[in-house]
PDB file of N, CA and C in Angstrom:
ATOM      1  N   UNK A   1       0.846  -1.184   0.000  1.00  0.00           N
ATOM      2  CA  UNK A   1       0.000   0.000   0.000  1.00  0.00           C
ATOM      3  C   UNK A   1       0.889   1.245   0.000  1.00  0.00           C
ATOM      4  N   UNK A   2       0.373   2.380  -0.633  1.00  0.00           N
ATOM      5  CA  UNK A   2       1.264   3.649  -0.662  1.00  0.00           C
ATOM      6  C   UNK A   2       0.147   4.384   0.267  1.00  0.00           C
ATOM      7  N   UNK A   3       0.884   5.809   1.074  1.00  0.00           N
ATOM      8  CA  UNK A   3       0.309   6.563   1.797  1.00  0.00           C
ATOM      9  C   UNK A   3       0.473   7.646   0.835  1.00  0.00           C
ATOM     10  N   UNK A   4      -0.664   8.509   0.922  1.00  0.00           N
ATOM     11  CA  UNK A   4      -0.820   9.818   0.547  1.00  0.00           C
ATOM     12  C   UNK A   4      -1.638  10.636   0.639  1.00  0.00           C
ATOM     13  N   UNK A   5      -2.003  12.025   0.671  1.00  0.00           N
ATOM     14  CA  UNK A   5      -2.657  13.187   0.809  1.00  0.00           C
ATOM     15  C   UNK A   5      -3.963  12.591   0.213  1.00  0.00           C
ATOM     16  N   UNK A   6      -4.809  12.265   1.140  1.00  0.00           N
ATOM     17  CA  UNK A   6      -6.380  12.287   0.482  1.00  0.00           C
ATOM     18  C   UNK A   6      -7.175  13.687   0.552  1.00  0.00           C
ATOM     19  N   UNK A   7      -7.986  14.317  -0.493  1.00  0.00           N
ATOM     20  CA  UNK A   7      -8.953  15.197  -0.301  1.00  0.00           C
ATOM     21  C   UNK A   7     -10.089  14.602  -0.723  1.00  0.00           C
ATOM     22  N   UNK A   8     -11.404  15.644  -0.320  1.00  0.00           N
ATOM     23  CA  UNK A   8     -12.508  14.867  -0.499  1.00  0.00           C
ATOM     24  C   UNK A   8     -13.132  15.515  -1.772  1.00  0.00           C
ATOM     25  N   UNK A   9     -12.996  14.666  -2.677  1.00  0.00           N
ATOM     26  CA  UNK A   9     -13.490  14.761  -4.016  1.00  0.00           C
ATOM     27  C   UNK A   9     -15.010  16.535  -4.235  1.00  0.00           C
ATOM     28  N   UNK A  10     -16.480  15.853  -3.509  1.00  0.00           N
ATOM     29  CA  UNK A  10     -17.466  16.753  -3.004  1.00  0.00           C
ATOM     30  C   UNK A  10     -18.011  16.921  -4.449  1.00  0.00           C
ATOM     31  N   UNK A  11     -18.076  18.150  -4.526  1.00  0.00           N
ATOM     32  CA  UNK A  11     -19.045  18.416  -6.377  1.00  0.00           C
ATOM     33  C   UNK A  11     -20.588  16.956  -6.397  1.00  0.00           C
ATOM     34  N   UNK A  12     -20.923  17.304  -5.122  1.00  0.00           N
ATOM     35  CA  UNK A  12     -22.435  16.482  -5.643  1.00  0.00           C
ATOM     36  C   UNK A  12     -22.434  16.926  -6.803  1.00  0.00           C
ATOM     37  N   UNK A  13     -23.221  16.406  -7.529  1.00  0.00           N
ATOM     38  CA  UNK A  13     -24.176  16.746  -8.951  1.00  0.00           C
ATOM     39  C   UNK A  13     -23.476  16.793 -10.435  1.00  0.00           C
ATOM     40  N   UNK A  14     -22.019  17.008  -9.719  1.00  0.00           N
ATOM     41  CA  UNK A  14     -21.066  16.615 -11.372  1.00  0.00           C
ATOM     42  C   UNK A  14     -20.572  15.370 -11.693  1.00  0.00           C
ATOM     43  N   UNK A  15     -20.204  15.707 -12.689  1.00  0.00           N
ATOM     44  CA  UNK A  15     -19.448  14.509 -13.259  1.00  0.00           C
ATOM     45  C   UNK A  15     -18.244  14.050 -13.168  1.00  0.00           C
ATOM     46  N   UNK A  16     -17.671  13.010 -13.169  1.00  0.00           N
ATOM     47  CA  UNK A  16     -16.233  12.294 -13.276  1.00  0.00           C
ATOM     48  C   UNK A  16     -15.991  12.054 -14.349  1.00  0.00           C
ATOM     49  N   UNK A  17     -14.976  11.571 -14.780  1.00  0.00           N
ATOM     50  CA  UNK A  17     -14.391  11.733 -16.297  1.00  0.00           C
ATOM     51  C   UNK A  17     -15.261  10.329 -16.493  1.00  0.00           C
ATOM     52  N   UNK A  18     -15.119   9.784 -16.032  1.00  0.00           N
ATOM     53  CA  UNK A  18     -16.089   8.801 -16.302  1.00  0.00           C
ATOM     54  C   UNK A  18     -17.626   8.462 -17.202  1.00  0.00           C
ATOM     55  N   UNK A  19     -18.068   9.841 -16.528  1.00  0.00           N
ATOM     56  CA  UNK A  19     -19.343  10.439 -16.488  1.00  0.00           C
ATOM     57  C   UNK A  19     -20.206   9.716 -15.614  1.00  0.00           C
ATOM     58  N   UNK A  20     -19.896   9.491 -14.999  1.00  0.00           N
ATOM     59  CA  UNK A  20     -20.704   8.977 -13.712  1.00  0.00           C
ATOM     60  C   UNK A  20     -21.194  10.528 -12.831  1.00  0.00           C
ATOM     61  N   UNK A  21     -22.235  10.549 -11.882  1.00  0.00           N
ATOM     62  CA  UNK A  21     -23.251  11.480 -11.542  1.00  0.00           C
ATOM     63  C   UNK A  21     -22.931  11.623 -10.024  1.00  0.00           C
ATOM     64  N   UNK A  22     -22.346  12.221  -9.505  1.00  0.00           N
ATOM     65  CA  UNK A  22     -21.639  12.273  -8.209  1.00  0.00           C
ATOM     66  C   UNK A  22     -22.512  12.409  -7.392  1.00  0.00           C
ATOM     67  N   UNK A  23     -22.672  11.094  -6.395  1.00  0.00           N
ATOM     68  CA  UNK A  23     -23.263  11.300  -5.086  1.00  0.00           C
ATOM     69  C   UNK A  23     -22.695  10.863  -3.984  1.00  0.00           C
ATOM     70  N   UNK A  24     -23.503  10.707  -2.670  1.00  0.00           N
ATOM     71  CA  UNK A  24     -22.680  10.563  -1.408  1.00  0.00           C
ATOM     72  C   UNK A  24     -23.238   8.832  -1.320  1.00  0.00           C
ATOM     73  N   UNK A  25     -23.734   7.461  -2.368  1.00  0.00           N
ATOM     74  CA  UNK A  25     -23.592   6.536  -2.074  1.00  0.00           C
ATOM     75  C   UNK A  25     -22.747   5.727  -2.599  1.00  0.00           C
ATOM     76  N   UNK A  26     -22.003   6.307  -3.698  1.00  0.00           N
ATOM     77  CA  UNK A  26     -21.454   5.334  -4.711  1.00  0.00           C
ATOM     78  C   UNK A  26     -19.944   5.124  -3.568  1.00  0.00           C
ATOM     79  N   UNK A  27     -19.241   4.473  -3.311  1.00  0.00           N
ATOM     80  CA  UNK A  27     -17.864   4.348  -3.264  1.00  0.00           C
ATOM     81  C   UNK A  27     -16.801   4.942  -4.301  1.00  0.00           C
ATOM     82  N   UNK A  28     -16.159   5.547  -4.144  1.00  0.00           N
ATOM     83  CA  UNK A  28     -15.489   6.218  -5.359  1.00  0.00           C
ATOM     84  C   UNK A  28     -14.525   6.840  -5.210  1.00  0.00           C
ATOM     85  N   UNK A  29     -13.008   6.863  -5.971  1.00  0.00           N
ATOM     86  CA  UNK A  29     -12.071   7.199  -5.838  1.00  0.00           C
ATOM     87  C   UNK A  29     -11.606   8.339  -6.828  1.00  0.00           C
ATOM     88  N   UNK A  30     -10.822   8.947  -7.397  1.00  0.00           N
ATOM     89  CA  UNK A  30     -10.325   9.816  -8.316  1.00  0.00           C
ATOM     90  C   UNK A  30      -8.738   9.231  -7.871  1.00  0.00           C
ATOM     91  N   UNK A  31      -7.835   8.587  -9.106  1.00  0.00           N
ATOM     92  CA  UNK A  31      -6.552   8.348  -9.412  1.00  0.00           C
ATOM     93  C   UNK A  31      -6.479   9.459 -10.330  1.00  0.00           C
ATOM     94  N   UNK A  32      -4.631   9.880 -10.449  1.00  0.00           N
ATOM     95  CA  UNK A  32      -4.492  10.401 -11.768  1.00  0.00           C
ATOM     96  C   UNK A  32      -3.787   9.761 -12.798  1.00  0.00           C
ATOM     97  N   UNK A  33      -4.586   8.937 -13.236  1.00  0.00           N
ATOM     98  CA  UNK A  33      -4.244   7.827 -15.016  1.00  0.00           C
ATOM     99  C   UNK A  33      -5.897   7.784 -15.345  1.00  0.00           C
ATOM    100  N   UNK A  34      -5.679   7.736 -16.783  1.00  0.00           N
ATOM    101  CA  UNK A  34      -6.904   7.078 -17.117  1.00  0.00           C
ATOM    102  C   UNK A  34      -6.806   5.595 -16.832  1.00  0.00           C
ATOM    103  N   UNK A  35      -6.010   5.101 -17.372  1.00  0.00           N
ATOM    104  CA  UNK A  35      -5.821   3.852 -16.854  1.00  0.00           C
ATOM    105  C   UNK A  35      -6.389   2.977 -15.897  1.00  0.00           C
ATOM    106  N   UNK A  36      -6.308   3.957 -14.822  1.00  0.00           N
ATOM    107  CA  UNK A  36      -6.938   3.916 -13.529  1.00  0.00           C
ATOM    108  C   UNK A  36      -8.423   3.437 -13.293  1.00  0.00           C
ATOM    109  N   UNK A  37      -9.464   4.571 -14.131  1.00  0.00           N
ATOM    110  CA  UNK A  37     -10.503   3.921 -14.096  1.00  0.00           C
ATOM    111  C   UNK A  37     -11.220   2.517 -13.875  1.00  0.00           C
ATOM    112  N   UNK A  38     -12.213   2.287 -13.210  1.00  0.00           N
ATOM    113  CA  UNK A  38     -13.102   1.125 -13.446  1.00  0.00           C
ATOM    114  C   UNK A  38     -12.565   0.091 -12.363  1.00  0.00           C
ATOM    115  N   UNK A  39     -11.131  -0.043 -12.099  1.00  0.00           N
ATOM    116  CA  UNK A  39     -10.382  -0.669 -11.192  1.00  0.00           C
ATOM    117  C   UNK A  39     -10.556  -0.576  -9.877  1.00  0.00           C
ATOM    118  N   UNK A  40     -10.780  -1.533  -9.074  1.00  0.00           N
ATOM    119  CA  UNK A  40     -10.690  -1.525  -7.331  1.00  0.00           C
ATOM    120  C   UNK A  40      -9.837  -1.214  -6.688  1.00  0.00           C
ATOM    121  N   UNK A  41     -10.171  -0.263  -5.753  1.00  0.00           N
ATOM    122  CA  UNK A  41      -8.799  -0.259  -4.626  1.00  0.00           C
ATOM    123  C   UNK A  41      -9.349  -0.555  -3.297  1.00  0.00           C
ATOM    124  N   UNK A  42      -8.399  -1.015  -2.490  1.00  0.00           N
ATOM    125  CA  UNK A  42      -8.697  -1.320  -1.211  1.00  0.00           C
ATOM    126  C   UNK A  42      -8.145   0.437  -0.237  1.00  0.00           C
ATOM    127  N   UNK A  43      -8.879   0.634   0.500  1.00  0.00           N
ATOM    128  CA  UNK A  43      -8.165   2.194   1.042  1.00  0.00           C
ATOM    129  C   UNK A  43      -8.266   2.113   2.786  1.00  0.00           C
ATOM    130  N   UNK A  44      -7.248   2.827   3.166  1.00  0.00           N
ATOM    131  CA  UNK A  44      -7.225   2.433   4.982  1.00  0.00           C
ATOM    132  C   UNK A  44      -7.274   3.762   5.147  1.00  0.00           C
ATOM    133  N   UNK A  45      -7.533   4.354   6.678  1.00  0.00           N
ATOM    134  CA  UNK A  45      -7.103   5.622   6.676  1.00  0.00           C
ATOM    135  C   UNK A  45      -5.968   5.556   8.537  1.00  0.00           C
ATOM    136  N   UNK A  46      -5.028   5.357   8.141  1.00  0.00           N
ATOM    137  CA  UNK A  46      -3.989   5.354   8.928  1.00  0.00           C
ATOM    138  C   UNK A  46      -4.130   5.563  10.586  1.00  0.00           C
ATOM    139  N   UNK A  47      -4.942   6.791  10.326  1.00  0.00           N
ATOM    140  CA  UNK A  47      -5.505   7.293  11.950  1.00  0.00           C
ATOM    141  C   UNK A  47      -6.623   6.673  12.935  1.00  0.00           C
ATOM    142  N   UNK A  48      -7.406   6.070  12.163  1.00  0.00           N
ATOM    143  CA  UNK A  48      -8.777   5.507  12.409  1.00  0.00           C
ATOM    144  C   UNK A  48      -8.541   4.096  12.421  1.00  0.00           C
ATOM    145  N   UNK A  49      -7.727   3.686  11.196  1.00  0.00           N
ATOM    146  CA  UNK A  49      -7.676   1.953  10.896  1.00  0.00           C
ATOM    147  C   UNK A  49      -9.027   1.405  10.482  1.00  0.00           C
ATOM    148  N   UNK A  50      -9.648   2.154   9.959  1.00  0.00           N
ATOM    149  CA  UNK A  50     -11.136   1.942   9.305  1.00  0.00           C
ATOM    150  C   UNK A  50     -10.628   1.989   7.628  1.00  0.00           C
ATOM    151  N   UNK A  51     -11.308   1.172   7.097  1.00  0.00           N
ATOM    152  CA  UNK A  51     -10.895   0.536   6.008  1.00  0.00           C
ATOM    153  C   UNK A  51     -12.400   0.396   4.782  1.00  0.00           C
ATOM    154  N   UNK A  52     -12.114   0.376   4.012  1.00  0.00           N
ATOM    155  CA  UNK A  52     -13.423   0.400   2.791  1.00  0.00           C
ATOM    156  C   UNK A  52     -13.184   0.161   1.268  1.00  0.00           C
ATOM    157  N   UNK A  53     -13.049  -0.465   0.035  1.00  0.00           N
ATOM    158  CA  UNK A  53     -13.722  -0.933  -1.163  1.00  0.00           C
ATOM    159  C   UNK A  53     -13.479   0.122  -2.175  1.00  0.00           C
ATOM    160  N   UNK A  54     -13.513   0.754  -2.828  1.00  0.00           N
ATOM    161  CA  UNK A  54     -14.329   1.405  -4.339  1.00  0.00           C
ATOM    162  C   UNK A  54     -14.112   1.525  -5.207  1.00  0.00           C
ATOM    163  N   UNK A  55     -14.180   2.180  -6.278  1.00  0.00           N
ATOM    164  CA  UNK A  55     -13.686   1.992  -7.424  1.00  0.00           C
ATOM    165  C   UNK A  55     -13.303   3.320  -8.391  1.00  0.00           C
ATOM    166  N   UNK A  56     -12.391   3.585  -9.503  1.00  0.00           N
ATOM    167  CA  UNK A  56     -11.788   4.458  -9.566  1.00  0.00           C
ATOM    168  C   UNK A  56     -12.900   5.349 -10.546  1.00  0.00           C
ATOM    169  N   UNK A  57     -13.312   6.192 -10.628  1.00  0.00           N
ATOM    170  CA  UNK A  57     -14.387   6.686 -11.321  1.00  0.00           C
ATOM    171  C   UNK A  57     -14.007   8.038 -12.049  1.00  0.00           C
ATOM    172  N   UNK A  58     -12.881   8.430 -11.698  1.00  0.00           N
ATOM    173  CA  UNK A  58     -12.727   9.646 -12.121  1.00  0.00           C
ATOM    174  C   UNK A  58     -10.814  10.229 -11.921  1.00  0.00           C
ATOM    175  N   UNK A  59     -10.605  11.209 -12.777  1.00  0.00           N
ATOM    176  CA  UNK A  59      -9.120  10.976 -12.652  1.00  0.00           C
ATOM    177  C   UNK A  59      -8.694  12.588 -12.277  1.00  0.00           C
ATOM    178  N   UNK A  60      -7.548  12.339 -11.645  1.00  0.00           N
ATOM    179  CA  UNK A  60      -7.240  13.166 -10.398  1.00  0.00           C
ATOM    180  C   UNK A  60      -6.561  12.928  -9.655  1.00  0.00           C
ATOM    181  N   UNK A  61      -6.005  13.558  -8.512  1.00  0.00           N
ATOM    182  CA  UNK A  61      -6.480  15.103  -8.445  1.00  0.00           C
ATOM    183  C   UNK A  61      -4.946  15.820  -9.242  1.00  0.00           C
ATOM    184  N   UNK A  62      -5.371  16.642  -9.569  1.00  0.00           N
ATOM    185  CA  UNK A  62      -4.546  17.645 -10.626  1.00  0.00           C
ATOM    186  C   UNK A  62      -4.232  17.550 -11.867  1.00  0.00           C
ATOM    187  N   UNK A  63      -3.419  15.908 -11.798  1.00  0.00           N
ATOM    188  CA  UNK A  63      -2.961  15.507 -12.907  1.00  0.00           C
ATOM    189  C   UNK A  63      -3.645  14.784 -13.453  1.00  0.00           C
ATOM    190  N   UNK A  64      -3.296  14.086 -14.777  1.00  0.00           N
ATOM    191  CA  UNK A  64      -4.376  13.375 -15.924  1.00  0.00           C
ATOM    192  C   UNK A  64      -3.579  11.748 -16.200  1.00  0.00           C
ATOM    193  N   UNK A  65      -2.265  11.945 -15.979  1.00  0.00           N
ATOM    194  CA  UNK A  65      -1.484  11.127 -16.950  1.00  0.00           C
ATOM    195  C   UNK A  65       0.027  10.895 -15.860  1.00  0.00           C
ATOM    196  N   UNK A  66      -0.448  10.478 -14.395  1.00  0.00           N
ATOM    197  CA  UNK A  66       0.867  10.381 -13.463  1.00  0.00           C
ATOM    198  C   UNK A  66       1.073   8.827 -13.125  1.00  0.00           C
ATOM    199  N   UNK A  67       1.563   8.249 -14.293  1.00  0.00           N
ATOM    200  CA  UNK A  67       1.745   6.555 -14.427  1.00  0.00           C
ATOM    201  C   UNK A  67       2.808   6.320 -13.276  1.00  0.00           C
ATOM    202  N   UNK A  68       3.605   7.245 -13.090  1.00  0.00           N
ATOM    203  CA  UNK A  68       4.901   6.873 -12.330  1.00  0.00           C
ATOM    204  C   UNK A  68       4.035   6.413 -10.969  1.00  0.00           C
ATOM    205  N   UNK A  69       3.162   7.608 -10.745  1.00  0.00           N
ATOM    206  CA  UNK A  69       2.963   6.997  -9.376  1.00  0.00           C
ATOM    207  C   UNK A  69       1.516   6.097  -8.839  1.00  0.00           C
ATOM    208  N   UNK A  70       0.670   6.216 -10.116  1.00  0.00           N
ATOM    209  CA  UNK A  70      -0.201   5.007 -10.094  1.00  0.00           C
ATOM    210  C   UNK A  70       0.363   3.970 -10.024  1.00  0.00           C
ATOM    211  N   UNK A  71       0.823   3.521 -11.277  1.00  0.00           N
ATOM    212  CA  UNK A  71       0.929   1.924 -11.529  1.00  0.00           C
ATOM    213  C   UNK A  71       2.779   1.451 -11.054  1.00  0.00           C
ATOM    214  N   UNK A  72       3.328   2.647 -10.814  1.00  0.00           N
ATOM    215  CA  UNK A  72       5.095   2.638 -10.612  1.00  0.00           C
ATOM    216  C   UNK A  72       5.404   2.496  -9.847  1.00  0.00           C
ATOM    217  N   UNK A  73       4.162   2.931  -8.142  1.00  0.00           N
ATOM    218  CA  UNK A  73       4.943   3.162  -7.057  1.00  0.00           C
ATOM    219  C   UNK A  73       6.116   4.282  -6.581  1.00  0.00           C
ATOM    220  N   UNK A  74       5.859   5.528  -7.489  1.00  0.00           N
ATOM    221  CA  UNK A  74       6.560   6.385  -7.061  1.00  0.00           C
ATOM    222  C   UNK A  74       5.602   7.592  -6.200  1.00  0.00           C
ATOM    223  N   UNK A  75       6.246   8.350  -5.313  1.00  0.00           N
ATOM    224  CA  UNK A  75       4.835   9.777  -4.967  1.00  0.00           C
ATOM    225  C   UNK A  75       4.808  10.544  -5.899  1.00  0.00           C
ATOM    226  N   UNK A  76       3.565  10.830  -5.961  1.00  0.00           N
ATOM    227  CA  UNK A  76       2.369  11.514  -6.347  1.00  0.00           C
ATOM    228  C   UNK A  76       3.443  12.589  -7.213  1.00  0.00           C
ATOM    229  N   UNK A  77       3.341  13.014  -8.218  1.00  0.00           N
ATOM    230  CA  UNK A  77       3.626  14.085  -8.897  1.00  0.00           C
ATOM    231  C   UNK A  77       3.473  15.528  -8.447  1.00  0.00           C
ATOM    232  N   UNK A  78       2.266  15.428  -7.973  1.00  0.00           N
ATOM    233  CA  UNK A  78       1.149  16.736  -7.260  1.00  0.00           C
ATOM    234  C   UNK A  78       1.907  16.901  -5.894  1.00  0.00           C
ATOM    235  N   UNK A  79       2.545  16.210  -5.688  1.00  0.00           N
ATOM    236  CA  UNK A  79       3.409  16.339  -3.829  1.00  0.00           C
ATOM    237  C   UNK A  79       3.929  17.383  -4.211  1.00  0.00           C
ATOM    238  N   UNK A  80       5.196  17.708  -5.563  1.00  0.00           N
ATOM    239  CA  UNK A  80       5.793  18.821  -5.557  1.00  0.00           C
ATOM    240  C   UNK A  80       5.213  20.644  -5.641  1.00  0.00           C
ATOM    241  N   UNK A  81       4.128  20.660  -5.436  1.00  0.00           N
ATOM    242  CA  UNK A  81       3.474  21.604  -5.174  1.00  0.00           C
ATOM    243  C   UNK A  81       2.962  22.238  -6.781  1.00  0.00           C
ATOM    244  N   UNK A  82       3.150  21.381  -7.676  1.00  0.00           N
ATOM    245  CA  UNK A  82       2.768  22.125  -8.847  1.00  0.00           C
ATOM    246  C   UNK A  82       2.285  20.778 -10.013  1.00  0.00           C
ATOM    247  N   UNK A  83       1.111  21.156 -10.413  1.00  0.00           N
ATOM    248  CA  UNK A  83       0.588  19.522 -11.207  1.00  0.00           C
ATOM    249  C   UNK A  83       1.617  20.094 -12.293  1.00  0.00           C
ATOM    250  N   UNK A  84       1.308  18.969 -13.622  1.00  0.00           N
ATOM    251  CA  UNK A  84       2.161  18.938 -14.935  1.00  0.00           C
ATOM    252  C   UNK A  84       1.648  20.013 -15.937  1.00  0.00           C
ATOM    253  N   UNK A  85       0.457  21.012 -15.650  1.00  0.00           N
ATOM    254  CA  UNK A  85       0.634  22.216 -16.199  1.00  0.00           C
ATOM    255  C   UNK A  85       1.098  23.472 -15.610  1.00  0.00           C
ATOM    256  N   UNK A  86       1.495  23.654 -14.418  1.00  0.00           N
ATOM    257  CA  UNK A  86       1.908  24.696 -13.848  1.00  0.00           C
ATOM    258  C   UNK A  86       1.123  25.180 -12.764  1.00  0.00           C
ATOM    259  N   UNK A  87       0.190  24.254 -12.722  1.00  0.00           N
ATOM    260  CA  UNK A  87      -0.895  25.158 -11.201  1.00  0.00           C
ATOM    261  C   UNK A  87      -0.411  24.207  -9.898  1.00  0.00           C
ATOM    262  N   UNK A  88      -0.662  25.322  -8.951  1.00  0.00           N
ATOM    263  CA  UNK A  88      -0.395  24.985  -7.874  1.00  0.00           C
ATOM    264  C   UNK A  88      -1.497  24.103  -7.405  1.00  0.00           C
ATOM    265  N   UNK A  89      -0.572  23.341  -6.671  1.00  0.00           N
ATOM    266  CA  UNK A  89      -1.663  21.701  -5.798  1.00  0.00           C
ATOM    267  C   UNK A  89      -1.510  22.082  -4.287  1.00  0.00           C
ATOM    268  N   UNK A  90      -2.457  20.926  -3.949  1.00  0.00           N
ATOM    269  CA  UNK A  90      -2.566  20.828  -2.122  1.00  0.00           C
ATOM    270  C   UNK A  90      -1.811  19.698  -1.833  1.00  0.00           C
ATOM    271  N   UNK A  91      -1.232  19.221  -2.865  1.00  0.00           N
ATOM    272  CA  UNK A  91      -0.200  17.797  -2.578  1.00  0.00           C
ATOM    273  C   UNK A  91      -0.861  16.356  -2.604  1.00  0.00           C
ATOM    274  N   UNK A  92      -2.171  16.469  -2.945  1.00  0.00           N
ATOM    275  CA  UNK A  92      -2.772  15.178  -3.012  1.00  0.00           C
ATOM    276  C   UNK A  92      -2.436  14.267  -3.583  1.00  0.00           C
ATOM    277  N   UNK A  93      -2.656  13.142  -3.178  1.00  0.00           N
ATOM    278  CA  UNK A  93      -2.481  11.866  -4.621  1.00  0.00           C
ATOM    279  C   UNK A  93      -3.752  11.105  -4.807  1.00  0.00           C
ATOM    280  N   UNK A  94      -5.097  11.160  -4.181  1.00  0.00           N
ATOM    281  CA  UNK A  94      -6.242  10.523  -4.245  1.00  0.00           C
ATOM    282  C   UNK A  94      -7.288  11.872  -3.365  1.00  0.00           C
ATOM    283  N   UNK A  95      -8.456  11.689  -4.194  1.00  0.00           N
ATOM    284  CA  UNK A  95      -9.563  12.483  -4.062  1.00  0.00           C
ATOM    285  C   UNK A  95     -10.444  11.572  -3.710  1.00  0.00           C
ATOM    286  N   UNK A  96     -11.658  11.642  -2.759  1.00  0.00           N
ATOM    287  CA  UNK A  96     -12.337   9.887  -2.277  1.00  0.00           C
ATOM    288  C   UNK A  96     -13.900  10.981  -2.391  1.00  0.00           C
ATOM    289  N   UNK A  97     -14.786  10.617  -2.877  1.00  0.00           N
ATOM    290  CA  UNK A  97     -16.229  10.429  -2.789  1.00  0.00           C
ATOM    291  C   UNK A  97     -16.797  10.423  -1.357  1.00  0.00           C
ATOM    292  N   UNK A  98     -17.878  10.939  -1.266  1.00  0.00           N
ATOM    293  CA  UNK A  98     -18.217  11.195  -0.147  1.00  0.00           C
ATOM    294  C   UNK A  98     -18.604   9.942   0.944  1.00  0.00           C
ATOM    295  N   UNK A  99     -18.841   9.142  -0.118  1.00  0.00           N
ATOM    296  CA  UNK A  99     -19.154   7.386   0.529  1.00  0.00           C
ATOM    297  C   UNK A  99     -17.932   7.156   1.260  1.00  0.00           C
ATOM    298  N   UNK A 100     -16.751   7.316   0.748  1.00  0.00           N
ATOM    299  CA  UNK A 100     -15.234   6.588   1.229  1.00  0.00           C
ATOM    300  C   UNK A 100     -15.054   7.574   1.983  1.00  0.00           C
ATOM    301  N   UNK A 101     -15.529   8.702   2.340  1.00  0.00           N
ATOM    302  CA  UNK A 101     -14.415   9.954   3.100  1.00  0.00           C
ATOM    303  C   UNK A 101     -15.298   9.661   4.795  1.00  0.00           C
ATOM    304  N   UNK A 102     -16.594   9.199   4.571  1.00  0.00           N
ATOM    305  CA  UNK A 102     -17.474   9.083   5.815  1.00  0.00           C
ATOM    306  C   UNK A 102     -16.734   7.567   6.313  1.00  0.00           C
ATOM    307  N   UNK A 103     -16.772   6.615   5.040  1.00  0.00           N
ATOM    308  CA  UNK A 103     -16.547   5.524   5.952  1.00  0.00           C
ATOM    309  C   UNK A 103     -15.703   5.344   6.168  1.00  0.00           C
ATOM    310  N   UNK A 104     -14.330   5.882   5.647  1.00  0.00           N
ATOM    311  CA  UNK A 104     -13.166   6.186   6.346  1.00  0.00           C
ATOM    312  C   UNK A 104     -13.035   7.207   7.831  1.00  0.00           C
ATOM    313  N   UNK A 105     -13.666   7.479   8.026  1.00  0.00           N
ATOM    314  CA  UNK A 105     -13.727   8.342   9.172  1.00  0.00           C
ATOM    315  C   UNK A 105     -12.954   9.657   9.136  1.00  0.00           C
ATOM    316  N   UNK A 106     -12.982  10.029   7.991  1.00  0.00           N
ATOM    317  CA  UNK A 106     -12.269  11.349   7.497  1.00  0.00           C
ATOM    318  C   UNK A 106     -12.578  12.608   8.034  1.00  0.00           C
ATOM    319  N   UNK A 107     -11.998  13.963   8.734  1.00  0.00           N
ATOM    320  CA  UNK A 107     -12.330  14.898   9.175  1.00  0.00           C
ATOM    321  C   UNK A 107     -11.752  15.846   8.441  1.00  0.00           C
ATOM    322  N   UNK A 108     -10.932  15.746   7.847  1.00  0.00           N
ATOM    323  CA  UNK A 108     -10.046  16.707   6.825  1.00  0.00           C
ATOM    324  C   UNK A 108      -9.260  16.276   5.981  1.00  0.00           C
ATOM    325  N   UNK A 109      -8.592  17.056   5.149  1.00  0.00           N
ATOM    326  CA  UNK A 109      -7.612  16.569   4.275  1.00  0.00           C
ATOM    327  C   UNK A 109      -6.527  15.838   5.169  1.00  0.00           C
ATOM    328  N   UNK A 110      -5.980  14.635   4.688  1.00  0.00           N
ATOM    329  CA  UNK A 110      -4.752  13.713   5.306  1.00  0.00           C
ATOM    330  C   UNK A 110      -4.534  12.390   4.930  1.00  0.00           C
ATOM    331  N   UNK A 111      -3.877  11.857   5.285  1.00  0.00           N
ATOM    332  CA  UNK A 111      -3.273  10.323   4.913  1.00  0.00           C
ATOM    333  C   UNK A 111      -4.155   9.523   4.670  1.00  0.00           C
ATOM    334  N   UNK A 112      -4.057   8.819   3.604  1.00  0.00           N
ATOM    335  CA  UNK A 112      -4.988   7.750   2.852  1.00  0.00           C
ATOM    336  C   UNK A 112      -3.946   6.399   2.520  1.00  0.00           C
ATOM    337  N   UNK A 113      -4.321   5.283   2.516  1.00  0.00           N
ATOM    338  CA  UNK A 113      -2.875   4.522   1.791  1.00  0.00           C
ATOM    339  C   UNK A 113      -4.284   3.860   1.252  1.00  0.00           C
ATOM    340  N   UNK A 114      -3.375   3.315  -0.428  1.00  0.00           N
ATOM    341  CA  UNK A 114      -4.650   2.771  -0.636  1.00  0.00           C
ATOM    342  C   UNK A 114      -3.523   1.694  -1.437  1.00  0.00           C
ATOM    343  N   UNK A 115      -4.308   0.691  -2.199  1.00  0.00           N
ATOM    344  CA  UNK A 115      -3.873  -0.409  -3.115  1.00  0.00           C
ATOM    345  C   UNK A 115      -4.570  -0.866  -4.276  1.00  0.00           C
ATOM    346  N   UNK A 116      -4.557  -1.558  -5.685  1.00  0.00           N
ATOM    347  CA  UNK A 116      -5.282  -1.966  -6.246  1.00  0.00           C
ATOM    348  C   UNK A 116      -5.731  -3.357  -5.688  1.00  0.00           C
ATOM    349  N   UNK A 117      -7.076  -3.746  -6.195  1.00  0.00           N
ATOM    350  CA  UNK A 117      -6.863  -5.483  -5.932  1.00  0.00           C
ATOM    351  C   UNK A 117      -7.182  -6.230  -7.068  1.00  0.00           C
TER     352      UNK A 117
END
């Protein structure tokens, strides 16, 4: 499992690249690969040790195309404070749906480790 900056995805009512319809039941993750999509991850949240399921629905956060640290095992691209067009990030490497951020026991932005399965 890798640890990294989770934020909480939110935007009821929009869309994921996916095009899936954002609500607070689906389980749902945001990676940044397309690649990523459609795929399971298992996700813990370090502080809590509460643990949950979902699936990748949308791609993110910042970047579009960060293979190194999806499928490579390297950190997050977005750690260095600037995605791959020049805007400034919050350092994330996963954005979680409102389903995963509750049942993770999430109170703010912070540590997520997650895995494929």
């Amino acid at each position: 499992m890798i640890t990294v900056k989770a934020t909480r995805e939110g935007l009821i009512g929009g869309k994921t690249a996916s095009g899936f319809v954002i609500d607070r039941v689906v389980p749902f993750v945001a990676l940044p690969h397309h690649q990523a999509l459609y795929k399971f991850v298992r996700l813990v949240n370090p502080a809590t040790q509460k643990s949950t399921f979902a699936v990748v629905l949308d791609i993110g956060p910042w970047n579009v195309n960060d293979g190194a640290y999806v499928f490579g095992g390297e950190r997050p691209q977005a750690e260095t404070g600037k995605d791959t067009a020049g805007r400034l990030t919050n350092g994330a490497g996963i954005d979680l749906g409102e389903h995963v951020w509750a049942t993770l026991g999430m109170t703010d932005n912070g540590a997520v480790s997650w895995e494929f399965l």
